[in-house]
PDB file of N, CA and C in Angstrom:
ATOM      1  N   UNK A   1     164.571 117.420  72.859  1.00  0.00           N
ATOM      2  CA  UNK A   1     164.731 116.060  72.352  1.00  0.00           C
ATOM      3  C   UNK A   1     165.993 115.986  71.511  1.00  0.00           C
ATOM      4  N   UNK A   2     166.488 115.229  71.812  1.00  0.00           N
ATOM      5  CA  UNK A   2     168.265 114.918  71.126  1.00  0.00           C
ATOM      6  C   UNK A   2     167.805 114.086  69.855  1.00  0.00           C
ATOM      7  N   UNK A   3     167.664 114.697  68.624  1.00  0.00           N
ATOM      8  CA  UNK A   3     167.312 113.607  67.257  1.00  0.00           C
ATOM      9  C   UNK A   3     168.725 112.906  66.912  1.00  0.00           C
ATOM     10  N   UNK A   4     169.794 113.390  67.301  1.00  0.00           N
ATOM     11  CA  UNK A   4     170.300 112.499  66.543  1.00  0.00           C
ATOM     12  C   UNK A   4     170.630 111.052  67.282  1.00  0.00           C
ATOM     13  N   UNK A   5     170.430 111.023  68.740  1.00  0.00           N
ATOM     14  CA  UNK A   5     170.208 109.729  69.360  1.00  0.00           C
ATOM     15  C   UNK A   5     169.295 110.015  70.270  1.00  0.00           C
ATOM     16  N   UNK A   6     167.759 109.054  69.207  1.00  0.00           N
ATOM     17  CA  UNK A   6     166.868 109.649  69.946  1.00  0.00           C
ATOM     18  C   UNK A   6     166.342 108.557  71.548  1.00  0.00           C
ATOM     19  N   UNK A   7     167.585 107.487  71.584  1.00  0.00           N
ATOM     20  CA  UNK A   7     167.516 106.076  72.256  1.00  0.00           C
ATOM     21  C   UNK A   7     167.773 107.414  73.642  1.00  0.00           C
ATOM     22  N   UNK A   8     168.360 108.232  73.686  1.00  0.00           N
ATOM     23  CA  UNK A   8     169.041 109.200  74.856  1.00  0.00           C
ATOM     24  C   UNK A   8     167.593 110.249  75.167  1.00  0.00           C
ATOM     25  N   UNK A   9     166.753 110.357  74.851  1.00  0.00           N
ATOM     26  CA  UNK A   9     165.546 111.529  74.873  1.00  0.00           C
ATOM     27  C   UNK A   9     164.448 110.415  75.630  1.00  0.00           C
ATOM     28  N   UNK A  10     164.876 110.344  77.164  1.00  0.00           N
ATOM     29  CA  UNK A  10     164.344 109.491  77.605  1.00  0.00           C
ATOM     30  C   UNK A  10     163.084 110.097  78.631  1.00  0.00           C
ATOM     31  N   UNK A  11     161.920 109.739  78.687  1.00  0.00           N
ATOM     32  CA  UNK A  11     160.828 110.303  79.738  1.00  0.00           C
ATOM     33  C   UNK A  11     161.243 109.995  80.875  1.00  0.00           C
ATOM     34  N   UNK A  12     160.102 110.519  82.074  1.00  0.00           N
ATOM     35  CA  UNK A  12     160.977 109.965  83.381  1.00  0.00           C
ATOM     36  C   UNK A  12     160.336 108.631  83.611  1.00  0.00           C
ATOM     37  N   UNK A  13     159.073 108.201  82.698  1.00  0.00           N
ATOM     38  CA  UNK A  13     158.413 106.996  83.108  1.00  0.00           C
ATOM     39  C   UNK A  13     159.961 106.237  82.609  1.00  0.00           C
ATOM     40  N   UNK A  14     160.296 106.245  81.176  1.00  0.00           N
ATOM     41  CA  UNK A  14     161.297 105.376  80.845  1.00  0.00           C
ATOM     42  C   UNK A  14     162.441 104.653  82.224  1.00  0.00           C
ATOM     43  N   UNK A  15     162.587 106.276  82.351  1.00  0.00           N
ATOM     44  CA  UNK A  15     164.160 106.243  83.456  1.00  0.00           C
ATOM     45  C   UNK A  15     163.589 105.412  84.681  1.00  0.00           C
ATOM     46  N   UNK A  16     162.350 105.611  85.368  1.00  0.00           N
ATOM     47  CA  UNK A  16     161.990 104.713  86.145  1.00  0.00           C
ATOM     48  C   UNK A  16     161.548 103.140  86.163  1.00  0.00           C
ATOM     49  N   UNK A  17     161.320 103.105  84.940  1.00  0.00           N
ATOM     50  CA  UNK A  17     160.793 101.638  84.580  1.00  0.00           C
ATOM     51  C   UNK A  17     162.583 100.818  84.014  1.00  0.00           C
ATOM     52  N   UNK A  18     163.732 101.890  83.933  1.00  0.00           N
ATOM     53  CA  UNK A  18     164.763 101.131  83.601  1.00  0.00           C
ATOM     54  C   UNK A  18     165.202 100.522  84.720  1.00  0.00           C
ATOM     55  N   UNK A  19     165.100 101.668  85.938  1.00  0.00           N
ATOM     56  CA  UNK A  19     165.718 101.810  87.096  1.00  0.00           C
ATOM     57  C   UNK A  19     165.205 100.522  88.016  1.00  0.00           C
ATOM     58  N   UNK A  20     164.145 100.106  87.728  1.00  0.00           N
ATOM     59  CA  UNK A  20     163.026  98.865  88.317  1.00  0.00           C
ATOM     60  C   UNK A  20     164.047  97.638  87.917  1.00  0.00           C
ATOM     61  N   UNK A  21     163.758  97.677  86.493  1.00  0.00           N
ATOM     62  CA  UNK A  21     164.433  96.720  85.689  1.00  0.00           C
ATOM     63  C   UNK A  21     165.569  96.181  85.936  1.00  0.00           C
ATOM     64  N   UNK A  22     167.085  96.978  86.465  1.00  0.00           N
ATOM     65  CA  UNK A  22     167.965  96.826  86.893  1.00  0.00           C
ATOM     66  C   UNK A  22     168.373  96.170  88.070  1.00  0.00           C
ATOM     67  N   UNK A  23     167.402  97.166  89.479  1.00  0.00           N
ATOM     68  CA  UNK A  23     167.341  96.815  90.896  1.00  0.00           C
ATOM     69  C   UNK A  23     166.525  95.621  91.316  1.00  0.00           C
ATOM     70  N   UNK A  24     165.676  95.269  90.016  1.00  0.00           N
ATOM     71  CA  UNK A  24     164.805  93.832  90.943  1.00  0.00           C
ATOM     72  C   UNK A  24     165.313  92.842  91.000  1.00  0.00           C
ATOM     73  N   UNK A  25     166.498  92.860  90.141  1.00  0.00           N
ATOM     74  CA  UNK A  25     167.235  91.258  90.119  1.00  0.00           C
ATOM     75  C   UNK A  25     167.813  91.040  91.896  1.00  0.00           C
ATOM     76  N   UNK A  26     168.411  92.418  91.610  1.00  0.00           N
ATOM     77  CA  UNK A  26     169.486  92.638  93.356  1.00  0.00           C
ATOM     78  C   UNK A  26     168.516  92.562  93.958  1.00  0.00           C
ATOM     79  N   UNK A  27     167.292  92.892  94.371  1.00  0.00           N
ATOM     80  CA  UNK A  27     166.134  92.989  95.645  1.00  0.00           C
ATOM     81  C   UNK A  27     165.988  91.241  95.782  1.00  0.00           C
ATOM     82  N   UNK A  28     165.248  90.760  94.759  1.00  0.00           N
ATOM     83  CA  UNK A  28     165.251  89.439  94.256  1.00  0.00           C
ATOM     84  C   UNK A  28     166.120  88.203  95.157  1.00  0.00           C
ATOM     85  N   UNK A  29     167.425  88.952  94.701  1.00  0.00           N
ATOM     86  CA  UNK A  29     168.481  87.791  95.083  1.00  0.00           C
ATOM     87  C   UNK A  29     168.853  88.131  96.493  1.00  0.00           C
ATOM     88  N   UNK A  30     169.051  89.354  96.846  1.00  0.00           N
ATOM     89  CA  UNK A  30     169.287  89.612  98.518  1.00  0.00           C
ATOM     90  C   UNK A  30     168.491  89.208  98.735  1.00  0.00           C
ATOM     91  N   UNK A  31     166.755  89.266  98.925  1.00  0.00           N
ATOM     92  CA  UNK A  31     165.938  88.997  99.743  1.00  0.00           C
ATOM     93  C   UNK A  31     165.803  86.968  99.336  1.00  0.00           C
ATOM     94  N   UNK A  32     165.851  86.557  98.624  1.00  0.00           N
ATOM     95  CA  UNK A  32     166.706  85.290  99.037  1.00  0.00           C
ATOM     96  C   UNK A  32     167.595  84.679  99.355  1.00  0.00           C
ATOM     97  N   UNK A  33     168.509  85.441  99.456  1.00  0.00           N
ATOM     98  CA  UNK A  33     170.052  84.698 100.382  1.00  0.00           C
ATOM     99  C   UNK A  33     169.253  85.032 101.792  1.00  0.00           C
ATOM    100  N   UNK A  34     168.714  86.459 101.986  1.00  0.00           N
ATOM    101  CA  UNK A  34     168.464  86.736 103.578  1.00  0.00           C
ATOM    102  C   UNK A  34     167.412  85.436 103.625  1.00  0.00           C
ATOM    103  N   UNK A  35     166.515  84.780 103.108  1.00  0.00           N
ATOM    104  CA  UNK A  35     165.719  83.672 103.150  1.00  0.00           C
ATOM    105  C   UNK A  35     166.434  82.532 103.326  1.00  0.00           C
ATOM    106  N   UNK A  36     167.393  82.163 102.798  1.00  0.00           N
ATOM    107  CA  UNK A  36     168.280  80.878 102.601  1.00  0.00           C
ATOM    108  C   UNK A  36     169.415  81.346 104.036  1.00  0.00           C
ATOM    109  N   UNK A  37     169.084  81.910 104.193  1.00  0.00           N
ATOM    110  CA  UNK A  37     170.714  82.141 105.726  1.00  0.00           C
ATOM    111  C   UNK A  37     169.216  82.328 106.765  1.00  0.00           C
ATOM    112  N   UNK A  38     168.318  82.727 106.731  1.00  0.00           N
ATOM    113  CA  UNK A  38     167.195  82.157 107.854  1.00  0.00           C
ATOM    114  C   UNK A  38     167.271  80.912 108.209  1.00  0.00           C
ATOM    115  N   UNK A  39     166.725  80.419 106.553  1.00  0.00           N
ATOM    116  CA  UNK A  39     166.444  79.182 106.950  1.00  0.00           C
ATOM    117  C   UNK A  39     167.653  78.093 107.859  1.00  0.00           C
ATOM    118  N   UNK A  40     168.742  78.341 106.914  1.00  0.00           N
ATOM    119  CA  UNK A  40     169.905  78.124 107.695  1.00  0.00           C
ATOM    120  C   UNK A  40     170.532  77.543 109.120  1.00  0.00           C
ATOM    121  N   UNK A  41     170.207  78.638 109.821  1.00  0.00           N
ATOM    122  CA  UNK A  41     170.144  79.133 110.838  1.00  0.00           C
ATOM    123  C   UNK A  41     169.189  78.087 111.883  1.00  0.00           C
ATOM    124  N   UNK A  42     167.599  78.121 111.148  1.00  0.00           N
ATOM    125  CA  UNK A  42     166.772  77.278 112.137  1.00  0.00           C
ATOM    126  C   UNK A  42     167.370  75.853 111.532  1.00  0.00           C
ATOM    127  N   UNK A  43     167.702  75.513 110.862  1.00  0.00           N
ATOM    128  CA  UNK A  43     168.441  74.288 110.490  1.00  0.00           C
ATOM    129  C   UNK A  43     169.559  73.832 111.597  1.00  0.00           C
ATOM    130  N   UNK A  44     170.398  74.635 111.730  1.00  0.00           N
ATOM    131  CA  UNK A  44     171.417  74.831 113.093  1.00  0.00           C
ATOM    132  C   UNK A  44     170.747  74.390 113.955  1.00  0.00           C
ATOM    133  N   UNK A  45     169.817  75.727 114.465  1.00  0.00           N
ATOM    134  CA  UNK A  45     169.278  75.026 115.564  1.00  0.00           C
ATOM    135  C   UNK A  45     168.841  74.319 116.145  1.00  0.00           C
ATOM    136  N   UNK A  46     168.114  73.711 114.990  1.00  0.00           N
ATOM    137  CA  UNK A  46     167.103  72.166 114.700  1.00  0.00           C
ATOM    138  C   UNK A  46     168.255  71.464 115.357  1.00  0.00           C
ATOM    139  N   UNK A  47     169.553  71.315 114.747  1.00  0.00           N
ATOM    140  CA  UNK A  47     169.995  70.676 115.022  1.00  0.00           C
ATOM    141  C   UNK A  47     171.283  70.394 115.958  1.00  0.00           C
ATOM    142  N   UNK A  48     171.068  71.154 116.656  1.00  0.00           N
ATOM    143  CA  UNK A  48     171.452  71.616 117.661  1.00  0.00           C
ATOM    144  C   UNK A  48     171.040  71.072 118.832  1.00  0.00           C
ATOM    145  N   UNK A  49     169.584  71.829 119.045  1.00  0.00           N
ATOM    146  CA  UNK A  49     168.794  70.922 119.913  1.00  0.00           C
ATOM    147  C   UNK A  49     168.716  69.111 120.046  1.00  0.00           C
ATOM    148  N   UNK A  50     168.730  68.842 118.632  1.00  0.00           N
ATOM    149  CA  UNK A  50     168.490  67.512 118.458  1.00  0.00           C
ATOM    150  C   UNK A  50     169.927  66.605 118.953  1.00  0.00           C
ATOM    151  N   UNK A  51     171.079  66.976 118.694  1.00  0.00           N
ATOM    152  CA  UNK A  51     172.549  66.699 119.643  1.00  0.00           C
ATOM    153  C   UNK A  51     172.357  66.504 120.517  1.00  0.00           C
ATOM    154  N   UNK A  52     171.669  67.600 121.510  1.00  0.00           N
ATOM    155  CA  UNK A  52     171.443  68.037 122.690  1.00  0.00           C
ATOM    156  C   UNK A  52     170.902  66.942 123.464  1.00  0.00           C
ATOM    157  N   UNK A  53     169.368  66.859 123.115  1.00  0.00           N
ATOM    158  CA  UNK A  53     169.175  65.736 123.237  1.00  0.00           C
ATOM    159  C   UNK A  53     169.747  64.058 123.478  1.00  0.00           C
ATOM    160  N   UNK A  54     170.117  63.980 122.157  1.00  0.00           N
ATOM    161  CA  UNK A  54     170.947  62.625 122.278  1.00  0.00           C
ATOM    162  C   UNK A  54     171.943  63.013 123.025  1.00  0.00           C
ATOM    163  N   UNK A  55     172.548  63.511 123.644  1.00  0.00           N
ATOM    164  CA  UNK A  55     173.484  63.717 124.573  1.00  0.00           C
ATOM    165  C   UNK A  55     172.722  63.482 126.228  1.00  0.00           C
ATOM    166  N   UNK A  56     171.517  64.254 126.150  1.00  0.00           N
ATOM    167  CA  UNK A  56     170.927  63.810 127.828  1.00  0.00           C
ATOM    168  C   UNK A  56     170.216  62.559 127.794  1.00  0.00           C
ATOM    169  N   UNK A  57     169.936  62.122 126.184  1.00  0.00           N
ATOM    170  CA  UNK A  57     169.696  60.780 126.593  1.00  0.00           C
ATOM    171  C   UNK A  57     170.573  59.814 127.040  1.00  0.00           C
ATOM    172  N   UNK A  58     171.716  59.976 126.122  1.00  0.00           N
ATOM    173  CA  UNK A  58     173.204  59.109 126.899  1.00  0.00           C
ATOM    174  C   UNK A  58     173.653  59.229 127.870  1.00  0.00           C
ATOM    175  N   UNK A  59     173.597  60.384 128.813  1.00  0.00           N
ATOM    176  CA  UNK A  59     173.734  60.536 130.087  1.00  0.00           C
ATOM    177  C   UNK A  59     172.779  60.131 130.658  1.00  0.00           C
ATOM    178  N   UNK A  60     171.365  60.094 129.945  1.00  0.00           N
ATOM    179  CA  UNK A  60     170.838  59.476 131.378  1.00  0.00           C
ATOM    180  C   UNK A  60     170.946  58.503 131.214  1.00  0.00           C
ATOM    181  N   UNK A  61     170.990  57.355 130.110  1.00  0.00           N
ATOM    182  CA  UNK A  61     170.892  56.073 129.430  1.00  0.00           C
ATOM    183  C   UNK A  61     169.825  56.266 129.032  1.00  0.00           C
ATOM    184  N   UNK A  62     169.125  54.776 128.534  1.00  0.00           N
ATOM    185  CA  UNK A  62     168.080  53.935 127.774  1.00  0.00           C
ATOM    186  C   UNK A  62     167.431  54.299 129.007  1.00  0.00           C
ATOM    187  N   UNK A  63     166.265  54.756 129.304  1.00  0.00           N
ATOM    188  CA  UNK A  63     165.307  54.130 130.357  1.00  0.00           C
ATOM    189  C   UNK A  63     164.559  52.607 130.414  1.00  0.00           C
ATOM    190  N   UNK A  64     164.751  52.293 128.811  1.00  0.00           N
ATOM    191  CA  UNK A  64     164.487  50.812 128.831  1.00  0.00           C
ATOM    192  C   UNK A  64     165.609  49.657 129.543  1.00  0.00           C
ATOM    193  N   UNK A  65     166.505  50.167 129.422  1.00  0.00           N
ATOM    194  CA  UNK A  65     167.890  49.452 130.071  1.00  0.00           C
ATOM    195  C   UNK A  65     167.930  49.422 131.730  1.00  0.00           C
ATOM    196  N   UNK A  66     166.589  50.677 132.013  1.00  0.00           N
ATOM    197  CA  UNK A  66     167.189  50.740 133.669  1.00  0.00           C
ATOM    198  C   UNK A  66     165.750  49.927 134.308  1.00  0.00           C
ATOM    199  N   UNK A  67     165.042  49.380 133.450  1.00  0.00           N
ATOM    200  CA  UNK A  67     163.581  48.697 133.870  1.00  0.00           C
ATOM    201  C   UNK A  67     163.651  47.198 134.395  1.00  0.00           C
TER     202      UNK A  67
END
């Protein structure tokens, strides 16, 4: 045990419970950007498809227009 800085005479529970302390912010925030760039993504596609759409509807027209 180091007395004269005894903040340095650390257990290994300490060193692991610092080591937690540090890395959960980063786990935290990566595993929500990877959440927010998912979601993203099906957002795109959402809307994507939905273009798509209005595009074969304009090609085909209104079906009300062709009645």
């Amino acid at each position: 045990m180091n007395e004269s800085f005894p903040e340095l005479s650390l257990r290994p529970k300490d060193c692991i419970e610092m080591t937690i302390n540090i890395l959960a912010p980063y786990f935290f925030i990566t595993k929500l950007s990877q959440r927010l760039r998912k979601e993203e993504m099906e957002m795109e596609s959402g809307a994507s498809q939905v273009s798509s759409a209005i595009l074969i509807w304009t090609m085909m027209g209104n079906p009300k227009e062709q009645l």
